[in-house]
PDB file of N, CA and C in Angstrom:
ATOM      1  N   UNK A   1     101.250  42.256  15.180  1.00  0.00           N
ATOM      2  CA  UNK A   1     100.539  41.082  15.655  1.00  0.00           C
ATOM      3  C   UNK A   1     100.540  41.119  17.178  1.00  0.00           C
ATOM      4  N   UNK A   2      98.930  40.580  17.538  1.00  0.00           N
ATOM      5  CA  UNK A   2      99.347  40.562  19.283  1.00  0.00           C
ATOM      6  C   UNK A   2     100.105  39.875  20.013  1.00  0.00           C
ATOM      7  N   UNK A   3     100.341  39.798  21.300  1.00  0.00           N
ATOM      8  CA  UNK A   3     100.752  38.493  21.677  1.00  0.00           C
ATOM      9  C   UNK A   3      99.740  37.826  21.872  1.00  0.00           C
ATOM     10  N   UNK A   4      98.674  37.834  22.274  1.00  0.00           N
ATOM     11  CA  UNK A   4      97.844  36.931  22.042  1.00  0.00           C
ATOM     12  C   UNK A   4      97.613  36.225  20.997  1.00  0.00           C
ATOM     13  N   UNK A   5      97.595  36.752  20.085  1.00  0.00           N
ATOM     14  CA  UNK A   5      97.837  36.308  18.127  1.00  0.00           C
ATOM     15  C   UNK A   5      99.479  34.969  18.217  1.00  0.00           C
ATOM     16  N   UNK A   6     100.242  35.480  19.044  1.00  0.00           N
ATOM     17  CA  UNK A   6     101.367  34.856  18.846  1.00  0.00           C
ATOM     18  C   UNK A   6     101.138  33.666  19.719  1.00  0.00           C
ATOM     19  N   UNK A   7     101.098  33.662  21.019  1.00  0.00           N
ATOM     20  CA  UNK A   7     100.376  32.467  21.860  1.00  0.00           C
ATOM     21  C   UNK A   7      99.433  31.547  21.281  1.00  0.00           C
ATOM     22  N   UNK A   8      98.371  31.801  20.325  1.00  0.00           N
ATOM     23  CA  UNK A   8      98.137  31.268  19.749  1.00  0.00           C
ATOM     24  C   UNK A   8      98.502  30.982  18.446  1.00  0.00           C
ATOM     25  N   UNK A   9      99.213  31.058  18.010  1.00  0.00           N
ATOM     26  CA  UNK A   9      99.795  30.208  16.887  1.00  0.00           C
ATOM     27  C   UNK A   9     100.822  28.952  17.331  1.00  0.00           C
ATOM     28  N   UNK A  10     101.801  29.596  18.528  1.00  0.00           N
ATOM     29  CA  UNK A  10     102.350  28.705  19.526  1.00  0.00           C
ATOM     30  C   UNK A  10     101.908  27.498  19.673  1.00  0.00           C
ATOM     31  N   UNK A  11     100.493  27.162  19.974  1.00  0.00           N
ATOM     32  CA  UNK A  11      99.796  26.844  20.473  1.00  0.00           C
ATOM     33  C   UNK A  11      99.328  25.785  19.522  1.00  0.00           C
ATOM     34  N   UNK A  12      99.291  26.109  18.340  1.00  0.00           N
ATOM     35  CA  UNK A  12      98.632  25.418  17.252  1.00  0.00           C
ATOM     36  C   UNK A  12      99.914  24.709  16.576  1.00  0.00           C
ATOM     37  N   UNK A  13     101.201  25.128  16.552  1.00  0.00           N
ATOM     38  CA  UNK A  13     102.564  25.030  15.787  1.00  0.00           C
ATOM     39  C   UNK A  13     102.519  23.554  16.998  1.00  0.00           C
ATOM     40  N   UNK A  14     102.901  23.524  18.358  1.00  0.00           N
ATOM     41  CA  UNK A  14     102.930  22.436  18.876  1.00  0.00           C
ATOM     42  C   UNK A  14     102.010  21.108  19.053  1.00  0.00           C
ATOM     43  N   UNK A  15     100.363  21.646  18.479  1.00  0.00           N
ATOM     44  CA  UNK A  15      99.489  20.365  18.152  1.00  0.00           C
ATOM     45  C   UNK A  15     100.550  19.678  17.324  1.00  0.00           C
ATOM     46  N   UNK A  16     100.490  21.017  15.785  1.00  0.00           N
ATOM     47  CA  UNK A  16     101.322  19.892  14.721  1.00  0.00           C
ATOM     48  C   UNK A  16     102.533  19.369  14.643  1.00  0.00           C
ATOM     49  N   UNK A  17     103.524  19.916  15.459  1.00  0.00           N
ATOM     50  CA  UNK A  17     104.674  19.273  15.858  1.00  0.00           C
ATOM     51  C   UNK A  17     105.022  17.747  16.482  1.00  0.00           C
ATOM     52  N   UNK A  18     103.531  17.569  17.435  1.00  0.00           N
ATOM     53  CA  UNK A  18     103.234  16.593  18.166  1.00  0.00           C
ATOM     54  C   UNK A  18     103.104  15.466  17.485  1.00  0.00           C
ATOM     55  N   UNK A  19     102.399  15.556  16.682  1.00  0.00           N
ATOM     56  CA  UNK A  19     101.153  14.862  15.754  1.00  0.00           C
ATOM     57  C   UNK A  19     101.999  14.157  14.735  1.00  0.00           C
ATOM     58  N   UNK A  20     102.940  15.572  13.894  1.00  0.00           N
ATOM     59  CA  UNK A  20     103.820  14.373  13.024  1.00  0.00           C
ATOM     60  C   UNK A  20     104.638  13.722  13.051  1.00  0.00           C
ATOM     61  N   UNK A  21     105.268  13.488  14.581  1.00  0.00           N
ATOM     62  CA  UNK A  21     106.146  12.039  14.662  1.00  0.00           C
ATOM     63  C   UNK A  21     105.220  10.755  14.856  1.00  0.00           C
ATOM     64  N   UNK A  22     104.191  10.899  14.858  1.00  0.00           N
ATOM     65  CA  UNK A  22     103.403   9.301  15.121  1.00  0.00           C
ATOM     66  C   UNK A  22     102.936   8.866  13.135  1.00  0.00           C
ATOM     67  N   UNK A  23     102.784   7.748  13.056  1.00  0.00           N
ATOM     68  CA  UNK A  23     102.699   6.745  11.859  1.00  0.00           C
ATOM     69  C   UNK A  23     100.859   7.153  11.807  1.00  0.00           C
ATOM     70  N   UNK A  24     100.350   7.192  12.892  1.00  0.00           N
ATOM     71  CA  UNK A  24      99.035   7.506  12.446  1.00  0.00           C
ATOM     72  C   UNK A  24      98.329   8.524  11.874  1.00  0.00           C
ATOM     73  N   UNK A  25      96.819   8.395  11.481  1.00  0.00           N
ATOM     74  CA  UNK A  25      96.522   9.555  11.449  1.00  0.00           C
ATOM     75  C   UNK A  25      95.887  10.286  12.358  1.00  0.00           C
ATOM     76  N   UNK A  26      96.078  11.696  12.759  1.00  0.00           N
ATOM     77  CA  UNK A  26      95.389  12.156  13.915  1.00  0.00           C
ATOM     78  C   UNK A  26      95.197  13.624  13.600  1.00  0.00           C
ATOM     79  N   UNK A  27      93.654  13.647  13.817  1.00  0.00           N
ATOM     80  CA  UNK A  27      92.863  14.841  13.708  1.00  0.00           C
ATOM     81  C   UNK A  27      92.457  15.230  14.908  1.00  0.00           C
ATOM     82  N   UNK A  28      91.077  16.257  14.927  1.00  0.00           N
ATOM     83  CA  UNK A  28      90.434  16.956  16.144  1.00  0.00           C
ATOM     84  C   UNK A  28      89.308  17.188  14.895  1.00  0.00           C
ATOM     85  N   UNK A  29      88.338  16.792  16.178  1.00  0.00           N
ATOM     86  CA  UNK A  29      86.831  17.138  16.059  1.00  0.00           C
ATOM     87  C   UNK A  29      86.339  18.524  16.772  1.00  0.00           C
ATOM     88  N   UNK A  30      85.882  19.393  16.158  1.00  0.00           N
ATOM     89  CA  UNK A  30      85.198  19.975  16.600  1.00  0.00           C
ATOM     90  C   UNK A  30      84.002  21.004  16.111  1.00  0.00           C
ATOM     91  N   UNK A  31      83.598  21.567  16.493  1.00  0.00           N
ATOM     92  CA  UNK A  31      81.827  22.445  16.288  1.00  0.00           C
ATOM     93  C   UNK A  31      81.299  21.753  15.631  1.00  0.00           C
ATOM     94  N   UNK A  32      80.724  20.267  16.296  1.00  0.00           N
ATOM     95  CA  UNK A  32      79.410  20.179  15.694  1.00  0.00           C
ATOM     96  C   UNK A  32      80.005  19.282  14.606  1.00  0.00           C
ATOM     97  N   UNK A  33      80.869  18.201  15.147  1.00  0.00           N
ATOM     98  CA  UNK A  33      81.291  17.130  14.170  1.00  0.00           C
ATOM     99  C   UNK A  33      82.222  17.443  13.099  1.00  0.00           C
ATOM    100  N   UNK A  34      82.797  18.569  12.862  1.00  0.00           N
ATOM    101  CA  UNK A  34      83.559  18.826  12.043  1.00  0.00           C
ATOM    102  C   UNK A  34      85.192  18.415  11.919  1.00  0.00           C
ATOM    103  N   UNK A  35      85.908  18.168  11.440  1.00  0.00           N
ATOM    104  CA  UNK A  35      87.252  17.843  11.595  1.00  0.00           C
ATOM    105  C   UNK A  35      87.955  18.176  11.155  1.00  0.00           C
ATOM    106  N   UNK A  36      89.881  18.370  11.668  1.00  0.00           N
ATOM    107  CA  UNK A  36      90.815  19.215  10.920  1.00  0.00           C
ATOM    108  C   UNK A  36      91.764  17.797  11.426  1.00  0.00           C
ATOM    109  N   UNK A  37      92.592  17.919  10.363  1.00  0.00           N
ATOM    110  CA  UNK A  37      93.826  17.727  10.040  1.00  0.00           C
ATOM    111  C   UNK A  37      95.385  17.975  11.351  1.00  0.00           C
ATOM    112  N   UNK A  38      95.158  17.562  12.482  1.00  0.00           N
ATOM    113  CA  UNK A  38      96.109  17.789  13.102  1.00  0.00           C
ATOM    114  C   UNK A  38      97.745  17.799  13.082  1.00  0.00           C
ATOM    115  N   UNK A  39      98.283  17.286  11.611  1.00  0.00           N
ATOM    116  CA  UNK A  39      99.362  17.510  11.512  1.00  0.00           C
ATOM    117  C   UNK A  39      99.500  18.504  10.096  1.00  0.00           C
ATOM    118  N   UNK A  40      98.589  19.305  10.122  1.00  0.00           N
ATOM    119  CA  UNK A  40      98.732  20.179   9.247  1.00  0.00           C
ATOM    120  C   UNK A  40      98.258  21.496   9.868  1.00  0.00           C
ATOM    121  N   UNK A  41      99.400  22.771   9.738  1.00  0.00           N
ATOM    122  CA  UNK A  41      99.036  23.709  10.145  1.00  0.00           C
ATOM    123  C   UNK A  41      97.739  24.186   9.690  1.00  0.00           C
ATOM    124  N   UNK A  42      98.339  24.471   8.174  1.00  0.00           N
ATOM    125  CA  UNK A  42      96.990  24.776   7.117  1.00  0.00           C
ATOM    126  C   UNK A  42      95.388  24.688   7.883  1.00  0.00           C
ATOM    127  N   UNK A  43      95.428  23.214   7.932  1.00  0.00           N
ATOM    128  CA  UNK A  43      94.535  22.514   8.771  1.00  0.00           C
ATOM    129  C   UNK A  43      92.994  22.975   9.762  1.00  0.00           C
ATOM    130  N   UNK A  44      94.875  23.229  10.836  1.00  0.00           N
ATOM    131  CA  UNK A  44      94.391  23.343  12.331  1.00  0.00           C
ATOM    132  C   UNK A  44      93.821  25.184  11.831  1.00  0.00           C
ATOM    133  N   UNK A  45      94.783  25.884  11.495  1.00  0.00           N
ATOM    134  CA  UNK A  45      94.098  27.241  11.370  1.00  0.00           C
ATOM    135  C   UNK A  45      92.945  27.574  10.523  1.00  0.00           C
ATOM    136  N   UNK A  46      92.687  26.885   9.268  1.00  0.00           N
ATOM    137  CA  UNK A  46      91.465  26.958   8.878  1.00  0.00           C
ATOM    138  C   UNK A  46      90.369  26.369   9.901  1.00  0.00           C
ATOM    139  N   UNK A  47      90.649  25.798  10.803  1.00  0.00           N
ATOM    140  CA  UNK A  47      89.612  25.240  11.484  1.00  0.00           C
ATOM    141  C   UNK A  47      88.890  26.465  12.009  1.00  0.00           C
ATOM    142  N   UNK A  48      89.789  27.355  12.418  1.00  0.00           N
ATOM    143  CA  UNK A  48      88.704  28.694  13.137  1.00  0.00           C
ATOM    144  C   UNK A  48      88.824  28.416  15.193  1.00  0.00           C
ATOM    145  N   UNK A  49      89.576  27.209  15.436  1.00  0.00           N
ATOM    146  CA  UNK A  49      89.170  26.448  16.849  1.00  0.00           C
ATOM    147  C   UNK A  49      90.365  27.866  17.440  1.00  0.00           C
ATOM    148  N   UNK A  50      89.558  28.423  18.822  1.00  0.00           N
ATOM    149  CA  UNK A  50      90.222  29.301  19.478  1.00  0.00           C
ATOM    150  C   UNK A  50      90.181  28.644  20.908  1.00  0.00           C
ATOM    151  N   UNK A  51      90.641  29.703  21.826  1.00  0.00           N
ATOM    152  CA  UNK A  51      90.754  29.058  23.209  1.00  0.00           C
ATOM    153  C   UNK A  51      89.782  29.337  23.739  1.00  0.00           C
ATOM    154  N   UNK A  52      89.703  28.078  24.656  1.00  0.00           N
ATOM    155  CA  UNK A  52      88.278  28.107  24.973  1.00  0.00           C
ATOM    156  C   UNK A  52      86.831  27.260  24.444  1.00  0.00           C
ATOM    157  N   UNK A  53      87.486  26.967  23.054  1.00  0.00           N
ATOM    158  CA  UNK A  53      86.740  25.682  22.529  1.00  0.00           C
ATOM    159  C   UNK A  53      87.009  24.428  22.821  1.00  0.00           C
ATOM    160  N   UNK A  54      86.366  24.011  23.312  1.00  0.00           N
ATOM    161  CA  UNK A  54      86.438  22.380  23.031  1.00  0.00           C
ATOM    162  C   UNK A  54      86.521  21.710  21.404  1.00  0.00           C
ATOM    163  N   UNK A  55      87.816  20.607  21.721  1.00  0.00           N
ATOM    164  CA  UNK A  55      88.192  19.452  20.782  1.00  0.00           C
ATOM    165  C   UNK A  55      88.078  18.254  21.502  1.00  0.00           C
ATOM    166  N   UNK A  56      88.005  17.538  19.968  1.00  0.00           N
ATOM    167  CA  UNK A  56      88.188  16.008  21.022  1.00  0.00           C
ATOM    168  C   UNK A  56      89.569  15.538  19.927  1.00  0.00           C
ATOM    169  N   UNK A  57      90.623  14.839  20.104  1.00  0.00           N
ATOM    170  CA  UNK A  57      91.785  14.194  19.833  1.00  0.00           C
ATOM    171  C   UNK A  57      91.081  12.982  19.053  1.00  0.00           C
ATOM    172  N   UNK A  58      91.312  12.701  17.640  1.00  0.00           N
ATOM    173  CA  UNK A  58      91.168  11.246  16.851  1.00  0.00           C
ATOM    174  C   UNK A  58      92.503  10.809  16.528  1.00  0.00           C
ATOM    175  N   UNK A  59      92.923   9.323  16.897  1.00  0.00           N
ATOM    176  CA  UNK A  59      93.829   9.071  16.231  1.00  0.00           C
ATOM    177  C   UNK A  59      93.739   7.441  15.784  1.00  0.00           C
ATOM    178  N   UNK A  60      94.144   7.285  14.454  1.00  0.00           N
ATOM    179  CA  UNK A  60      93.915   5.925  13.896  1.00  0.00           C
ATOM    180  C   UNK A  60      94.948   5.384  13.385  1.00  0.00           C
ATOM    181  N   UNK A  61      95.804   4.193  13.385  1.00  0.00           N
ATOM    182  CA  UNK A  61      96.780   3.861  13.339  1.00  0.00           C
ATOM    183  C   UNK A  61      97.341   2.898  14.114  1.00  0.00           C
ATOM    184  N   UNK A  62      98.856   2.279  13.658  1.00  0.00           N
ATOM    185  CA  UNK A  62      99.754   1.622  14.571  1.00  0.00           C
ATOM    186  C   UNK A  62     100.151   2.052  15.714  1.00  0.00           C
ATOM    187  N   UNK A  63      99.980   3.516  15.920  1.00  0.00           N
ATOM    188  CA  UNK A  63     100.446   4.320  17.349  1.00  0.00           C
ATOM    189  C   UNK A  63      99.283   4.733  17.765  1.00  0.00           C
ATOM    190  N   UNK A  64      98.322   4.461  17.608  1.00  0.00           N
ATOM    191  CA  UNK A  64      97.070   5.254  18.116  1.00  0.00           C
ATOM    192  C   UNK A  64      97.551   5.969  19.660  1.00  0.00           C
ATOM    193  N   UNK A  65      97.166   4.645  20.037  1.00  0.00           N
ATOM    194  CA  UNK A  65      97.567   4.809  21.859  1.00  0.00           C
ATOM    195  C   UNK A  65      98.811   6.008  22.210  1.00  0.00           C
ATOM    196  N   UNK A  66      99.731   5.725  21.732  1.00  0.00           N
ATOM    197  CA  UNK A  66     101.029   6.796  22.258  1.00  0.00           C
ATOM    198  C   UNK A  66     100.680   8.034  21.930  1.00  0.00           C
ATOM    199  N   UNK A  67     100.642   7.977  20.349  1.00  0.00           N
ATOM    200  CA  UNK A  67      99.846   9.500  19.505  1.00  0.00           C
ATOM    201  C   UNK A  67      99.296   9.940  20.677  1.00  0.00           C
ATOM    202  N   UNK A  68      98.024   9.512  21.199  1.00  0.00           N
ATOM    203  CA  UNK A  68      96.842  10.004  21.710  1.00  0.00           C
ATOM    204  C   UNK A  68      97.192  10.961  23.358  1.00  0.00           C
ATOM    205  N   UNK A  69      98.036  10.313  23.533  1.00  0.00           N
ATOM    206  CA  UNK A  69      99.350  10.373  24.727  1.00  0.00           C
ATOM    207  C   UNK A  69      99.620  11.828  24.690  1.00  0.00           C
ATOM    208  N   UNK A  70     100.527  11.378  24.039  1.00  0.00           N
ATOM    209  CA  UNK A  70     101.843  12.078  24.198  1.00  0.00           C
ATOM    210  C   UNK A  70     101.636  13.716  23.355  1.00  0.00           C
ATOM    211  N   UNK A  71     100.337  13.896  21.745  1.00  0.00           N
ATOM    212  CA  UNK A  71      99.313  15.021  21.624  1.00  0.00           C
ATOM    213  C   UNK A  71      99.078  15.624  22.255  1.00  0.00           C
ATOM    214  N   UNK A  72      98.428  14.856  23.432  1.00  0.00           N
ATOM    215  CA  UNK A  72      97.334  15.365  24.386  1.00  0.00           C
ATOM    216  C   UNK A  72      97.826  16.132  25.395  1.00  0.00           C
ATOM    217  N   UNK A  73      99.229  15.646  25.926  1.00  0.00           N
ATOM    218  CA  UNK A  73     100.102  15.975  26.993  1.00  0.00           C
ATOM    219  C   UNK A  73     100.785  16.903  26.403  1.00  0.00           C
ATOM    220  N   UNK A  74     101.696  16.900  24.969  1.00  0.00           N
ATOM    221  CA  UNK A  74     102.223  18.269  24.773  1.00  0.00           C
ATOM    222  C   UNK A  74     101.075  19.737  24.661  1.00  0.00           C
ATOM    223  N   UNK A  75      99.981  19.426  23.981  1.00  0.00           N
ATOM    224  CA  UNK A  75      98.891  20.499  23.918  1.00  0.00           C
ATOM    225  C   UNK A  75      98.558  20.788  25.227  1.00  0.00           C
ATOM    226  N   UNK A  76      98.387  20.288  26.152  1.00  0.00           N
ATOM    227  CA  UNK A  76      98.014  20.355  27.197  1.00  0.00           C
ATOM    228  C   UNK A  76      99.059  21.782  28.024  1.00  0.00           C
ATOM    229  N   UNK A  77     100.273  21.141  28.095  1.00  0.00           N
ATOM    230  CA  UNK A  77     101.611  22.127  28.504  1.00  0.00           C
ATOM    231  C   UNK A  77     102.000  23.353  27.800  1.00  0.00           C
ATOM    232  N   UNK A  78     101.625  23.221  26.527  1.00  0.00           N
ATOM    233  CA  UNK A  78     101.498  24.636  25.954  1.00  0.00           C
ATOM    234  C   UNK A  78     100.404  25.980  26.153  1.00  0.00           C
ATOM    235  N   UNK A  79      99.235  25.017  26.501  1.00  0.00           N
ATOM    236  CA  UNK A  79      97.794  25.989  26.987  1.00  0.00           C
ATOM    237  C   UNK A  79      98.308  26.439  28.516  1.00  0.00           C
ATOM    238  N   UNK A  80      99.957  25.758  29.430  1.00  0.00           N
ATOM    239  CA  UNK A  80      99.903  26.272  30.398  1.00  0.00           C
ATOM    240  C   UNK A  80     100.528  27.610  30.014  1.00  0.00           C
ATOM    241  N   UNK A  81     100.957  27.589  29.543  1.00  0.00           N
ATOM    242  CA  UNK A  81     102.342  28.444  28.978  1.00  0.00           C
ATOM    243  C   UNK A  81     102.291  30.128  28.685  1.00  0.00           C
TER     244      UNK A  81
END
């Protein structure tokens, strides 16, 4: 496996890490309206989403707000990485 292969899985392991301490639900939109499952690996890797694509963050729930946070900010620090 590459490291690139590995960076990205990294990458995808910390969306869903993020995602399942909040009470809500929270996905990602992307190509063209489509949506995955952000606290499911399964999910996020069937999605096909590589770097370089654009997502947009959904989250619905009692935590929306923090979810949306604190997702956004760990994904964010891992794409530095």
């Amino acid at each position: 496996m590459s490291q690139a292969s590995l960076e990205y899985i990294f990458v995808q392991r910390v969306l869903c890490d993020a995602a399942i301490k909040f009470d809500s639900n929270i996905s990602f939109e992307y190509a063209e309206g489509k949506t995955a499952n952000a606290k499911s690996v399964i999910s996020i890797l069937a999605s096909g989403v590589k770097c370089g694509d654009e997502i947009t963050l959904i989250a619905d729930g009692s935590d929306e707000e923090e979810a949306l946070k604190t997702v956004s900010e760990k994904f964010k620090e891992a794409l530095k990485d």
